[in-house]
Structures are given as C-alpha cells and as structure tokens.
PDB file of N, CA and C in Angstrom:
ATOM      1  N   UNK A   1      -4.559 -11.067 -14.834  1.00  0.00           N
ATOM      2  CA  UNK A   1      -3.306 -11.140 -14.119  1.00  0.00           C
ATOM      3  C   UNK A   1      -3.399 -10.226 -12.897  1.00  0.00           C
ATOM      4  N   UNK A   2      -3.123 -10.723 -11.681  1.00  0.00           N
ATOM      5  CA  UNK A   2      -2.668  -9.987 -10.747  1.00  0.00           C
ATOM      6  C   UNK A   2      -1.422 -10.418  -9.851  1.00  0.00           C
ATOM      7  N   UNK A   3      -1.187  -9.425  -8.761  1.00  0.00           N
ATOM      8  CA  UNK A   3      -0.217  -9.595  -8.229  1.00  0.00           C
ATOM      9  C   UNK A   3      -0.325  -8.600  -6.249  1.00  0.00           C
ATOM     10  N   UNK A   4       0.254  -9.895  -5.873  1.00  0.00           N
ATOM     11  CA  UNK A   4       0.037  -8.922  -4.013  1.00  0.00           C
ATOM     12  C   UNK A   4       1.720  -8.752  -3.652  1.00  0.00           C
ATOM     13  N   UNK A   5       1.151  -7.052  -3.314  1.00  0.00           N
ATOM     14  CA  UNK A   5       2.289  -6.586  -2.995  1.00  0.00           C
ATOM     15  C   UNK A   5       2.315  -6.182  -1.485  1.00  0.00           C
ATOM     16  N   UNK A   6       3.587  -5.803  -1.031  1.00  0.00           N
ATOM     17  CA  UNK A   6       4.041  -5.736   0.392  1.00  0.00           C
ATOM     18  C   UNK A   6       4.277  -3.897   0.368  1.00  0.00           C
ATOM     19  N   UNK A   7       3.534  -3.011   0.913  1.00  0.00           N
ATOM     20  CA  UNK A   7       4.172  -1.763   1.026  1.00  0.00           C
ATOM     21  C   UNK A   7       3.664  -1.281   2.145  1.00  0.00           C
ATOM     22  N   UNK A   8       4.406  -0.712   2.932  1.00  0.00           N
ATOM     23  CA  UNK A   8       4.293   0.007   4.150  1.00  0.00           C
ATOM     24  C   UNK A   8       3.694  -0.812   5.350  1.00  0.00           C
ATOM     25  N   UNK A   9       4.369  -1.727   5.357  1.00  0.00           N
ATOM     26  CA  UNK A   9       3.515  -2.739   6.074  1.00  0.00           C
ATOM     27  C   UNK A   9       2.203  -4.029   6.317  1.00  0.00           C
ATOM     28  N   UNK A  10       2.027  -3.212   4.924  1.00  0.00           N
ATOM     29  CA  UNK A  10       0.194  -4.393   4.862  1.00  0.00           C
ATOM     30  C   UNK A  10       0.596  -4.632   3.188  1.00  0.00           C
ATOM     31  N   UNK A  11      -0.339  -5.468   2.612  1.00  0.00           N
ATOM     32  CA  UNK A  11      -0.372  -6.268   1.606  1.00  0.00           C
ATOM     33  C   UNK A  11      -1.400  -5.929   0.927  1.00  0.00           C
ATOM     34  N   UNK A  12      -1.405  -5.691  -0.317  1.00  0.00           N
ATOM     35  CA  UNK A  12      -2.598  -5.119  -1.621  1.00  0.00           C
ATOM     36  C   UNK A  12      -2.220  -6.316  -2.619  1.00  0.00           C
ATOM     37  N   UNK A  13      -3.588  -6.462  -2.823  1.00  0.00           N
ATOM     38  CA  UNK A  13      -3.645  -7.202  -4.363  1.00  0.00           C
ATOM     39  C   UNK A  13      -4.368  -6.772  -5.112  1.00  0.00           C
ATOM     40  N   UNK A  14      -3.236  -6.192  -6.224  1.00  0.00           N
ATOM     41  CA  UNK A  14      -3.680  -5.713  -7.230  1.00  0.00           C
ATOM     42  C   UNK A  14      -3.676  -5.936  -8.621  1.00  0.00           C
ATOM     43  N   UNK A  15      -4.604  -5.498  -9.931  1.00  0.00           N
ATOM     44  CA  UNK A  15      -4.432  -5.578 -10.938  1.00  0.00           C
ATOM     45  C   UNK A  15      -3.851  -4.564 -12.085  1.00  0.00           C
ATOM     46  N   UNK A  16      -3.411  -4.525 -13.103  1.00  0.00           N
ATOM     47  CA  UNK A  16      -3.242  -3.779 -14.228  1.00  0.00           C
ATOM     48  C   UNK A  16      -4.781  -2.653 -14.139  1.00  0.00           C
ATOM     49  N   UNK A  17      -4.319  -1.533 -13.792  1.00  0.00           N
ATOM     50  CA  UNK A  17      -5.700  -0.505 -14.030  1.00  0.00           C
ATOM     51  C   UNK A  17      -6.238  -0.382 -12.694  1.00  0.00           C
ATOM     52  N   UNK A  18      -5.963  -0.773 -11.753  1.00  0.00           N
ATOM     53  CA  UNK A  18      -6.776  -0.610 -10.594  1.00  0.00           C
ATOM     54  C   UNK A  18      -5.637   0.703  -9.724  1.00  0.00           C
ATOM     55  N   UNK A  19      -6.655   1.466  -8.484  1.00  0.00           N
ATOM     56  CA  UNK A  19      -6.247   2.546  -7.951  1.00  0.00           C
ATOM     57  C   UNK A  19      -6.089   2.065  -6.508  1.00  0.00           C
ATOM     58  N   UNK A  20      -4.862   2.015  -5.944  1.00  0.00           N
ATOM     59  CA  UNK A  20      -4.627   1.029  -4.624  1.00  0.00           C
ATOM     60  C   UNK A  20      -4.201   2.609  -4.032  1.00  0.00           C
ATOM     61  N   UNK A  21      -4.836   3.004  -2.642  1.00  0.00           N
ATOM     62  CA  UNK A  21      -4.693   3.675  -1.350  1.00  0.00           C
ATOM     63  C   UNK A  21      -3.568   2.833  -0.454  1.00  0.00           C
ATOM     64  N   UNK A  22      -2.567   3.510  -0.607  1.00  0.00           N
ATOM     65  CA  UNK A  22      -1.318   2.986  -0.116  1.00  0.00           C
ATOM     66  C   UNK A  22      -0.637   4.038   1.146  1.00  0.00           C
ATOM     67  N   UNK A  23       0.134   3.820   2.119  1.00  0.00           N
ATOM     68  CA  UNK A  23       0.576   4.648   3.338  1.00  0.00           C
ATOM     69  C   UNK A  23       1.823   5.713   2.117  1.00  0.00           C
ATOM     70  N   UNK A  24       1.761   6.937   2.757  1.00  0.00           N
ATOM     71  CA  UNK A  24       2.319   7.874   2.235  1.00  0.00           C
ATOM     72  C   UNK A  24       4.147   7.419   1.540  1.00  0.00           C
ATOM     73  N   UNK A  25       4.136   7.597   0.220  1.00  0.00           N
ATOM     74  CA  UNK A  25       5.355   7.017  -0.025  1.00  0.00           C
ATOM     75  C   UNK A  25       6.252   8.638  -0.513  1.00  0.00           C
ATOM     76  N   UNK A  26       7.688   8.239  -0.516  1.00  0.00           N
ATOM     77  CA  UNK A  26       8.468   9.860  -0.845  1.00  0.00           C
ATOM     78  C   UNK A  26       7.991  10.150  -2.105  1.00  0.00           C
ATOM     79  N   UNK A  27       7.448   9.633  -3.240  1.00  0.00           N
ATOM     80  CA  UNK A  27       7.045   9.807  -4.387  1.00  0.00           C
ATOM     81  C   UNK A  27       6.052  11.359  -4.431  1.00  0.00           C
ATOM     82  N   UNK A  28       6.218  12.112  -5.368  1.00  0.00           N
ATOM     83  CA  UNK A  28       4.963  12.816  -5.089  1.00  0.00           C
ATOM     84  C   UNK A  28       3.807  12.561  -6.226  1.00  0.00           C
ATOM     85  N   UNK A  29       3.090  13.475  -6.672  1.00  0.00           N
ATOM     86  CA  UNK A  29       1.774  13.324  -7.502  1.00  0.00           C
ATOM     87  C   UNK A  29       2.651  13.407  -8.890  1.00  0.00           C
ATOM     88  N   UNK A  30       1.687  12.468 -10.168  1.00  0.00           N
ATOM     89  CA  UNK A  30       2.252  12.764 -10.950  1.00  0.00           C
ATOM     90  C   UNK A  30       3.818  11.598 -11.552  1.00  0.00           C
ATOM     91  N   UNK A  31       3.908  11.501 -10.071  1.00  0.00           N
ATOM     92  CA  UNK A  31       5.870  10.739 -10.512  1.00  0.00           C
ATOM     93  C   UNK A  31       5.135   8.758 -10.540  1.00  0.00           C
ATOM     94  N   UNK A  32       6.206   8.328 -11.091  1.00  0.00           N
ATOM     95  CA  UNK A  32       5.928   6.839 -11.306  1.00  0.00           C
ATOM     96  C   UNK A  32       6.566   6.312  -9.831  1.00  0.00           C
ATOM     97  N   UNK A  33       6.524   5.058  -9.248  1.00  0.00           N
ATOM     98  CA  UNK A  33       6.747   4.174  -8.131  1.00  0.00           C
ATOM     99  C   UNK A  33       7.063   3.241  -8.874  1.00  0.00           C
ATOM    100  N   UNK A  34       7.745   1.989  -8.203  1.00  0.00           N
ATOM    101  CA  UNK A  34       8.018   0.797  -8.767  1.00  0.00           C
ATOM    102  C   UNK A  34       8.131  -0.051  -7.404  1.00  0.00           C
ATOM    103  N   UNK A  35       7.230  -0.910  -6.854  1.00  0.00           N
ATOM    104  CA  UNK A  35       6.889  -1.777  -6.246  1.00  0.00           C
ATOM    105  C   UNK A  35       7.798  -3.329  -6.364  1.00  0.00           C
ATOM    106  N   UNK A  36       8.855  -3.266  -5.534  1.00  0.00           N
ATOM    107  CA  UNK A  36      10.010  -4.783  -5.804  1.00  0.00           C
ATOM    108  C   UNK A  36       9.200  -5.864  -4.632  1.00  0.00           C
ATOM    109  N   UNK A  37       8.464  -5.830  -3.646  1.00  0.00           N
ATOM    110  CA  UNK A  37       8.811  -6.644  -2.794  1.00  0.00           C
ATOM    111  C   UNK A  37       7.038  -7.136  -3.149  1.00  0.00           C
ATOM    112  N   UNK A  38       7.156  -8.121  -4.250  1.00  0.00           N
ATOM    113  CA  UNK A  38       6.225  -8.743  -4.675  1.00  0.00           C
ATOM    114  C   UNK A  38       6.171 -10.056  -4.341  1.00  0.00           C
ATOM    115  N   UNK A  39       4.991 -10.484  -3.734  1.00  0.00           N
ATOM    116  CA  UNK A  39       5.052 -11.887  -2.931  1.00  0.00           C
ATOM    117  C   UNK A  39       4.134 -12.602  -3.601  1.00  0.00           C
ATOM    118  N   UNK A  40       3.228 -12.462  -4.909  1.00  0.00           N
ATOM    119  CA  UNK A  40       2.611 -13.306  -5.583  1.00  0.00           C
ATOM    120  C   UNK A  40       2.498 -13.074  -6.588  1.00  0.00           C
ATOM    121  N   UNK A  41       2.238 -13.330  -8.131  1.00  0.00           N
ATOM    122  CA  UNK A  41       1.770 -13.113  -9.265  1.00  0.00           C
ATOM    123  C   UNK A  41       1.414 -14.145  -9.800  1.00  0.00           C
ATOM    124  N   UNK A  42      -0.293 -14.161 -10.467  1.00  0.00           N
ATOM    125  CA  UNK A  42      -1.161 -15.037 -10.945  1.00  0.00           C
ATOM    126  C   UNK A  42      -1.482 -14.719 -12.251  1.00  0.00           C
ATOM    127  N   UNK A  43      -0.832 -15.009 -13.248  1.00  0.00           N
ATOM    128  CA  UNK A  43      -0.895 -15.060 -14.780  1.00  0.00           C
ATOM    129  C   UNK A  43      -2.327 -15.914 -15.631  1.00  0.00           C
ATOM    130  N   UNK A  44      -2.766 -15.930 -16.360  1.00  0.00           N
ATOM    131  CA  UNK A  44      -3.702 -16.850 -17.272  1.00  0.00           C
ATOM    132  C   UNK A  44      -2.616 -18.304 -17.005  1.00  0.00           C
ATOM    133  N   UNK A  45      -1.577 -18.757 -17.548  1.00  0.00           N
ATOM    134  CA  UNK A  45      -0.843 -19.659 -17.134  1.00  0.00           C
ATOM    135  C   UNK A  45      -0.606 -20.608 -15.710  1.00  0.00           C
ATOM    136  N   UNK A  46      -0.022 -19.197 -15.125  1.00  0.00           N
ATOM    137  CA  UNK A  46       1.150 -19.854 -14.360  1.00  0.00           C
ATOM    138  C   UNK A  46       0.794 -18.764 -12.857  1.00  0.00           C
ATOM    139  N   UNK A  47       1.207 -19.596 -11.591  1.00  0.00           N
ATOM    140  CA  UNK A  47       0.973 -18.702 -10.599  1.00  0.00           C
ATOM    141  C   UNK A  47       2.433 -19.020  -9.640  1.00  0.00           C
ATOM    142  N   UNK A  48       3.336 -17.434  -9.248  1.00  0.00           N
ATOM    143  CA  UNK A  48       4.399 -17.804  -8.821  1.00  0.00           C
ATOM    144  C   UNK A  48       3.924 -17.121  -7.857  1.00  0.00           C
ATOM    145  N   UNK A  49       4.749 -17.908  -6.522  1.00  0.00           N
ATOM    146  CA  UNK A  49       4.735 -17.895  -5.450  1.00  0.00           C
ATOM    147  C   UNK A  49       6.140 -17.659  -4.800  1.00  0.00           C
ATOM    148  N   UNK A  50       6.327 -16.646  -4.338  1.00  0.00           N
ATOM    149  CA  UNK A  50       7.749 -15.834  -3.528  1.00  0.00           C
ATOM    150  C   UNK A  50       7.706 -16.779  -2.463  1.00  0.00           C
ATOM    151  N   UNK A  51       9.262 -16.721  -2.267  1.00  0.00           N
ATOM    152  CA  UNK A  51       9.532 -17.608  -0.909  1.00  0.00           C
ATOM    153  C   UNK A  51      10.990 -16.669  -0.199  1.00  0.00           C
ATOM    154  N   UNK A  52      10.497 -15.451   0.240  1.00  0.00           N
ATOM    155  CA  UNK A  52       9.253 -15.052   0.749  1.00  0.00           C
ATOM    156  C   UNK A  52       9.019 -13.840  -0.679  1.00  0.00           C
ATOM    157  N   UNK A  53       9.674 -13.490  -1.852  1.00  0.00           N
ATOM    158  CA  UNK A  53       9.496 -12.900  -2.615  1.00  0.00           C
ATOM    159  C   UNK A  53      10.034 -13.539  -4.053  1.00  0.00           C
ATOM    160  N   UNK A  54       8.471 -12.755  -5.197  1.00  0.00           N
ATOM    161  CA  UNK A  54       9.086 -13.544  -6.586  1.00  0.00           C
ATOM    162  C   UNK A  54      10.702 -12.766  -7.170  1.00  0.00           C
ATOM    163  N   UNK A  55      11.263 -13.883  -7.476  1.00  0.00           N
ATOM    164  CA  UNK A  55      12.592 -13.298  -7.996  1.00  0.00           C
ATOM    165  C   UNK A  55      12.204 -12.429  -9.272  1.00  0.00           C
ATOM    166  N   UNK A  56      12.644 -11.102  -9.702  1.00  0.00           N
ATOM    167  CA  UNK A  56      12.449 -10.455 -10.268  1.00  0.00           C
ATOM    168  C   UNK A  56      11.030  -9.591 -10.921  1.00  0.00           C
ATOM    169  N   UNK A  57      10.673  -9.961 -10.175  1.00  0.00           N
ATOM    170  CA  UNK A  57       9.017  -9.092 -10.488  1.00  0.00           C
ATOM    171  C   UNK A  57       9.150  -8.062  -9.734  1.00  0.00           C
ATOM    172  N   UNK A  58       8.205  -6.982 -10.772  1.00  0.00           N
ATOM    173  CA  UNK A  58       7.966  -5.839 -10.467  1.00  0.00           C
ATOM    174  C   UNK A  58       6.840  -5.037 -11.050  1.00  0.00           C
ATOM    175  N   UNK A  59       6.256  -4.233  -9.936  1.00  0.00           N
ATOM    176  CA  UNK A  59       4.699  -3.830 -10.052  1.00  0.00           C
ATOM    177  C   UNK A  59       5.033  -1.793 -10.323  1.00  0.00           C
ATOM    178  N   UNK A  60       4.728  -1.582 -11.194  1.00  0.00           N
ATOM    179  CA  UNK A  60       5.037  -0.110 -11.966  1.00  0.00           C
ATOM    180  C   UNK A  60       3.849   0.463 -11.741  1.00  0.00           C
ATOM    181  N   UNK A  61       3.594   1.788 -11.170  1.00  0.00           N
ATOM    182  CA  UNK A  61       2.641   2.849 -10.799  1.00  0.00           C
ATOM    183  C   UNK A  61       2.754   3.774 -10.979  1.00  0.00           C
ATOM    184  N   UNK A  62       1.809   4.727 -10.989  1.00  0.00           N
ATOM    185  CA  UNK A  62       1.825   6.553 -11.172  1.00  0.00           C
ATOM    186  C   UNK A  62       0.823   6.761  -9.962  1.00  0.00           C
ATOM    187  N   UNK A  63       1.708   7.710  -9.011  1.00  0.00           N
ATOM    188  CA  UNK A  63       0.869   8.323  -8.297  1.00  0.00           C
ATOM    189  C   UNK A  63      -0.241   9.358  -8.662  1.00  0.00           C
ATOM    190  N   UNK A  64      -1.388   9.066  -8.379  1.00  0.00           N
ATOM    191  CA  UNK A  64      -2.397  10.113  -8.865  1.00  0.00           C
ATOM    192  C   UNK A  64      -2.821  11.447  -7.767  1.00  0.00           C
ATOM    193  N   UNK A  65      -2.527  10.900  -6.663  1.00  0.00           N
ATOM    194  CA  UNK A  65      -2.829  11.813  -5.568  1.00  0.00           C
ATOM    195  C   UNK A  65      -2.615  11.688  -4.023  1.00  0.00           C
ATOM    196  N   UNK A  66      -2.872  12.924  -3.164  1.00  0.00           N
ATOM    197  CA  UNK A  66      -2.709  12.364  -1.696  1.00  0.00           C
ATOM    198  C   UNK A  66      -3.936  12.802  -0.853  1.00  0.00           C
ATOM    199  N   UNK A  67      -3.920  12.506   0.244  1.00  0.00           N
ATOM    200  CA  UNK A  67      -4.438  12.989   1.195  1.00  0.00           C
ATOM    201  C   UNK A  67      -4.428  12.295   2.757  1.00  0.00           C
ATOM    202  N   UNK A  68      -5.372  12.701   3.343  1.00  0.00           N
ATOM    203  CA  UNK A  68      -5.290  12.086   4.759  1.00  0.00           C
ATOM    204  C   UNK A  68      -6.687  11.559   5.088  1.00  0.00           C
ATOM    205  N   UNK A  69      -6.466  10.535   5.740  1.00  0.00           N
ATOM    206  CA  UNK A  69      -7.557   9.765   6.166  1.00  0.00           C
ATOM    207  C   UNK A  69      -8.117  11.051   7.115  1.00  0.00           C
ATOM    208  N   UNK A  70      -9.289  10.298   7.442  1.00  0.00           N
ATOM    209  CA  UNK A  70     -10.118  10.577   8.689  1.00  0.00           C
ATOM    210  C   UNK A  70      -9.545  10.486   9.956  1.00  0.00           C
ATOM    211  N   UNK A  71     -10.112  11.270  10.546  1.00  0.00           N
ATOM    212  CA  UNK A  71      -9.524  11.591  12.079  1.00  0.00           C
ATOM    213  C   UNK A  71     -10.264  10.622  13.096  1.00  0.00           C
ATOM    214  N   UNK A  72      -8.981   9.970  13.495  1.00  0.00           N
ATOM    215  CA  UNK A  72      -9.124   8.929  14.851  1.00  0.00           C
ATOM    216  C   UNK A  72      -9.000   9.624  16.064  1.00  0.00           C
ATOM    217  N   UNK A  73      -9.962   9.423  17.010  1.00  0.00           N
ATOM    218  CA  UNK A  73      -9.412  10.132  18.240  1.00  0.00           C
ATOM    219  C   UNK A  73      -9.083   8.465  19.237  1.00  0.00           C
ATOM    220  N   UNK A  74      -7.844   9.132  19.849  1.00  0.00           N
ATOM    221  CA  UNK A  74      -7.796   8.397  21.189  1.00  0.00           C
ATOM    222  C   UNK A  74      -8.015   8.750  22.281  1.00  0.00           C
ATOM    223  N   UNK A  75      -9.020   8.380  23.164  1.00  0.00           N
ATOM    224  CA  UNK A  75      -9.116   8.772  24.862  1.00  0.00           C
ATOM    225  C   UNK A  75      -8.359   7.898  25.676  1.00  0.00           C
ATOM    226  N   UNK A  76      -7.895   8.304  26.549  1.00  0.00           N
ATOM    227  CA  UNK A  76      -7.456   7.963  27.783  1.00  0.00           C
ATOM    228  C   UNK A  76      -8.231   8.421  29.055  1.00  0.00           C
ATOM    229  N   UNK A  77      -8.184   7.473  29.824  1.00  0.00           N
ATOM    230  CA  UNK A  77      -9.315   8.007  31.156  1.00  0.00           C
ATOM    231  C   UNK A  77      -8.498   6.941  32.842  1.00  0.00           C
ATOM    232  N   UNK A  78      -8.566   7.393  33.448  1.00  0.00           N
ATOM    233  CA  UNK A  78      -8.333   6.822  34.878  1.00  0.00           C
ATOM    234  C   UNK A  78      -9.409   7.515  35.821  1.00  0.00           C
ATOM    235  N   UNK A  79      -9.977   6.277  36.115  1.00  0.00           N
ATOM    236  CA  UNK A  79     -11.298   6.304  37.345  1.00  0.00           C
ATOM    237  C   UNK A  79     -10.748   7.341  38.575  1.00  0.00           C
ATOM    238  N   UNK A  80     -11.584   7.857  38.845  1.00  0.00           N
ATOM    239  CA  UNK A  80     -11.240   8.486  39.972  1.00  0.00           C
ATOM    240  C   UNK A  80     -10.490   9.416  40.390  1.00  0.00           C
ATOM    241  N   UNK A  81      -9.465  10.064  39.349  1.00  0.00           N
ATOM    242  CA  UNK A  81      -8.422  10.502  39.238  1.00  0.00           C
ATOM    243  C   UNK A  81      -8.490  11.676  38.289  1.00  0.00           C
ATOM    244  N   UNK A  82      -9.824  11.954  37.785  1.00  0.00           N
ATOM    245  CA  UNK A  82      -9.597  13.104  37.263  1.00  0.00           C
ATOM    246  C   UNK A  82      -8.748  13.450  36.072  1.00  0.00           C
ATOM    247  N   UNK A  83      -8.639  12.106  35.432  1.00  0.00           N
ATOM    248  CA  UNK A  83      -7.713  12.131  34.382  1.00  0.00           C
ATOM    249  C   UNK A  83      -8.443  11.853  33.403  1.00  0.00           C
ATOM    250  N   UNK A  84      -7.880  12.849  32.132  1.00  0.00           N
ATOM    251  CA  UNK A  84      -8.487  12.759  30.960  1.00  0.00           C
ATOM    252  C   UNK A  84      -7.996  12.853  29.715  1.00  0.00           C
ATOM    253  N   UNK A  85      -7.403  12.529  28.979  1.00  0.00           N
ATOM    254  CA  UNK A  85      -6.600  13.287  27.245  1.00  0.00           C
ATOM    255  C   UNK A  85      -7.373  12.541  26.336  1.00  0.00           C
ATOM    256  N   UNK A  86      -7.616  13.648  25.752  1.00  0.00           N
ATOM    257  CA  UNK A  86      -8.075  13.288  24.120  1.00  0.00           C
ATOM    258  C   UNK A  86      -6.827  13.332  22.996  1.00  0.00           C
ATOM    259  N   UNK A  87      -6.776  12.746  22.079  1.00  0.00           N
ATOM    260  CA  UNK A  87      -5.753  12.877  21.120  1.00  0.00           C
ATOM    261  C   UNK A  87      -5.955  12.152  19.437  1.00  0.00           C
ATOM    262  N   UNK A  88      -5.784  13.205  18.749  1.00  0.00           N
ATOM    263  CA  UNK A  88      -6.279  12.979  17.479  1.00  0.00           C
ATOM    264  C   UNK A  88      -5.230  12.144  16.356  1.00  0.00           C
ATOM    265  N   UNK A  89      -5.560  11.475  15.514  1.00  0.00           N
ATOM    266  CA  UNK A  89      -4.352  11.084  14.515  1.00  0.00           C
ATOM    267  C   UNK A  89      -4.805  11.192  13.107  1.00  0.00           C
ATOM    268  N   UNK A  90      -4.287  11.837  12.217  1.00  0.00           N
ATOM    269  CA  UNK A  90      -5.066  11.592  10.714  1.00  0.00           C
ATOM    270  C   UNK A  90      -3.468  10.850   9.872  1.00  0.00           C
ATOM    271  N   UNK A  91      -4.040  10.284   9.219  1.00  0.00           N
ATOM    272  CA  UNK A  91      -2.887   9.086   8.387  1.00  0.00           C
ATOM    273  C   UNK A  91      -2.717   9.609   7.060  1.00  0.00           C
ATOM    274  N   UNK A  92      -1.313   9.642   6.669  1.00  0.00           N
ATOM    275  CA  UNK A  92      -1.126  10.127   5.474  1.00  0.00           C
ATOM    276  C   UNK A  92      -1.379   9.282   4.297  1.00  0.00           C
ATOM    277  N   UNK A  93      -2.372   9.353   3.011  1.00  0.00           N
ATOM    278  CA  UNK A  93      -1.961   8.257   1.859  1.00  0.00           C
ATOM    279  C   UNK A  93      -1.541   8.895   0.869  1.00  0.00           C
ATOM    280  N   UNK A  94      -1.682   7.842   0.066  1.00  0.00           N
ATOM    281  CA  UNK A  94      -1.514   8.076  -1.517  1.00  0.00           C
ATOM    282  C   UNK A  94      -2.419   7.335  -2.130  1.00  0.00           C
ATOM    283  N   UNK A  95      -2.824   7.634  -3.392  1.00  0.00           N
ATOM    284  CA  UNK A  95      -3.464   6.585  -4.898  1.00  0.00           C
ATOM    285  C   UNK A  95      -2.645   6.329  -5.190  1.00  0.00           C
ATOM    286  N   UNK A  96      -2.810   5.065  -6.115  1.00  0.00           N
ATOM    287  CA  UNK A  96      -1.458   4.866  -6.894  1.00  0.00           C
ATOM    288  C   UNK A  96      -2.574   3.985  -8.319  1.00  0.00           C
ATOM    289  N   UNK A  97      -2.301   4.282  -9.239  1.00  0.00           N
ATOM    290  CA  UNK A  97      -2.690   3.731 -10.579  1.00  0.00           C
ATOM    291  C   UNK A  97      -1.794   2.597 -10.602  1.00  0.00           C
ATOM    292  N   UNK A  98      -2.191   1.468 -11.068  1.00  0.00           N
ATOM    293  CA  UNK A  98      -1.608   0.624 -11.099  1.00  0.00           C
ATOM    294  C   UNK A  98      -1.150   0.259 -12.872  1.00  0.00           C
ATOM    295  N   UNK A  99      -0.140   0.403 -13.424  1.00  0.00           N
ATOM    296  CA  UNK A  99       0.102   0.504 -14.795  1.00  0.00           C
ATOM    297  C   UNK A  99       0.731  -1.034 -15.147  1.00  0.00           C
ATOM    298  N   UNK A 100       1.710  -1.379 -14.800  1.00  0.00           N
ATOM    299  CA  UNK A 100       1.551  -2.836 -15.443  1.00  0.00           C
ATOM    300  C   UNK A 100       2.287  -3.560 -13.871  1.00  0.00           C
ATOM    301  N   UNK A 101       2.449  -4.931 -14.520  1.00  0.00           N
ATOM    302  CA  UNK A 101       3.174  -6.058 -13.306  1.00  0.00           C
ATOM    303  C   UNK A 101       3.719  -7.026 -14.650  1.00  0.00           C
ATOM    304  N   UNK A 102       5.325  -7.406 -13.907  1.00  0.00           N
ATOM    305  CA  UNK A 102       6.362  -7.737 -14.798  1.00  0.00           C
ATOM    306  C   UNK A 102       7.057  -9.211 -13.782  1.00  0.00           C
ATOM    307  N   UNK A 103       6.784 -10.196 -14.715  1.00  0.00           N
ATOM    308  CA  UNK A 103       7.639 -11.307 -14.310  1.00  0.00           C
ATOM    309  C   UNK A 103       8.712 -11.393 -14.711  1.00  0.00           C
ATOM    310  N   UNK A 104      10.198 -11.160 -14.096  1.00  0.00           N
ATOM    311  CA  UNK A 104      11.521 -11.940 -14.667  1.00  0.00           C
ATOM    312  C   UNK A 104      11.736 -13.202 -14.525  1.00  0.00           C
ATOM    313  N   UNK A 105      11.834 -13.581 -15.854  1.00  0.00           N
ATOM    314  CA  UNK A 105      12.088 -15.007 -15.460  1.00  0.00           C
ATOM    315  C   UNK A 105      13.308 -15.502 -15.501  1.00  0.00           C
TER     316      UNK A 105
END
C-alpha cells in the first residue's frame, strides 16, 4: 500500500515504514504529523484517485529529526559594471517516519 501526498508544495509517495525529507513543518522532533491533503492511495485491492483529493484519507507520521540542506550559492554579475553579489541559502527539513495511511470510506 502506498499513498502520494501534497506537503509544502511538492508531492512524496510514500509507504507504511518509509522516512520522507519533507520542507520544515511547525511540528518538532519526536511529535506525530498527520498529512490530510492526500491525492492518491493504492491498496492490494483498490486504487483511489482524489479529484483533486481522496475524501477522508489520512497519512500519520512521527517526526524523527531536522536539519538543513546544503548551501546554495547565488551569483549575480553585470558586465562591465563592476557588479558582483554572492548570496547563500540553506533550506530547512524534516524526516518524517511514515507510520500508517488510512482510507475513509
């Protein structure tokens, strides 16, 4: 069984037991999440399809940890002009354990 979820902008598909790197959520380490805006779930059975989300499903997690990505730099440059900025960005995540996924039917 799995299921693709919608968080922070991009889309994970995940299973029961798997560790999904997700954009920083208010949750901290330790606390459970509960994932509503589920747009697929594929059972041994049956495969429901959200239009644009499944009615009542829900994907249950424990955050395991955080940190920050790697550091992106951006340059900027103009010819001739003596212009120059460098500028760094590091991205906040999270783990998230993935503990079960729940169809309402």
């Amino acid at each position: 069984m799995y299921a693709i979820i919608a968080c922070g902008g991009k889309q994970y598909r995940v299973a029961e037991g798997d560790l999904v790197r997700v954009e920083r959520l208010a949750a901290g380490a330790g606390s459970e999440v509960e994932f509503r805006e589920v747009l697929l779930v594929k059972t041994d059975q049956q495969t429901y399809i959200g239009r644009p989300l499944v009615a009542g499903a829900t994907v249950r997690g424990v955050v395991e940890g955080e940190g920050r990505s790697d550091k992106v730099l951006v340059f900027k440059y103009k010819k001739k002009k003596q212009y120059r900025r460098t500028r760094g960005h590091r991205q906040d995540f999270q783990d998230v354990r993935i503990a079960s996924i729940r169809v309402g039917e």
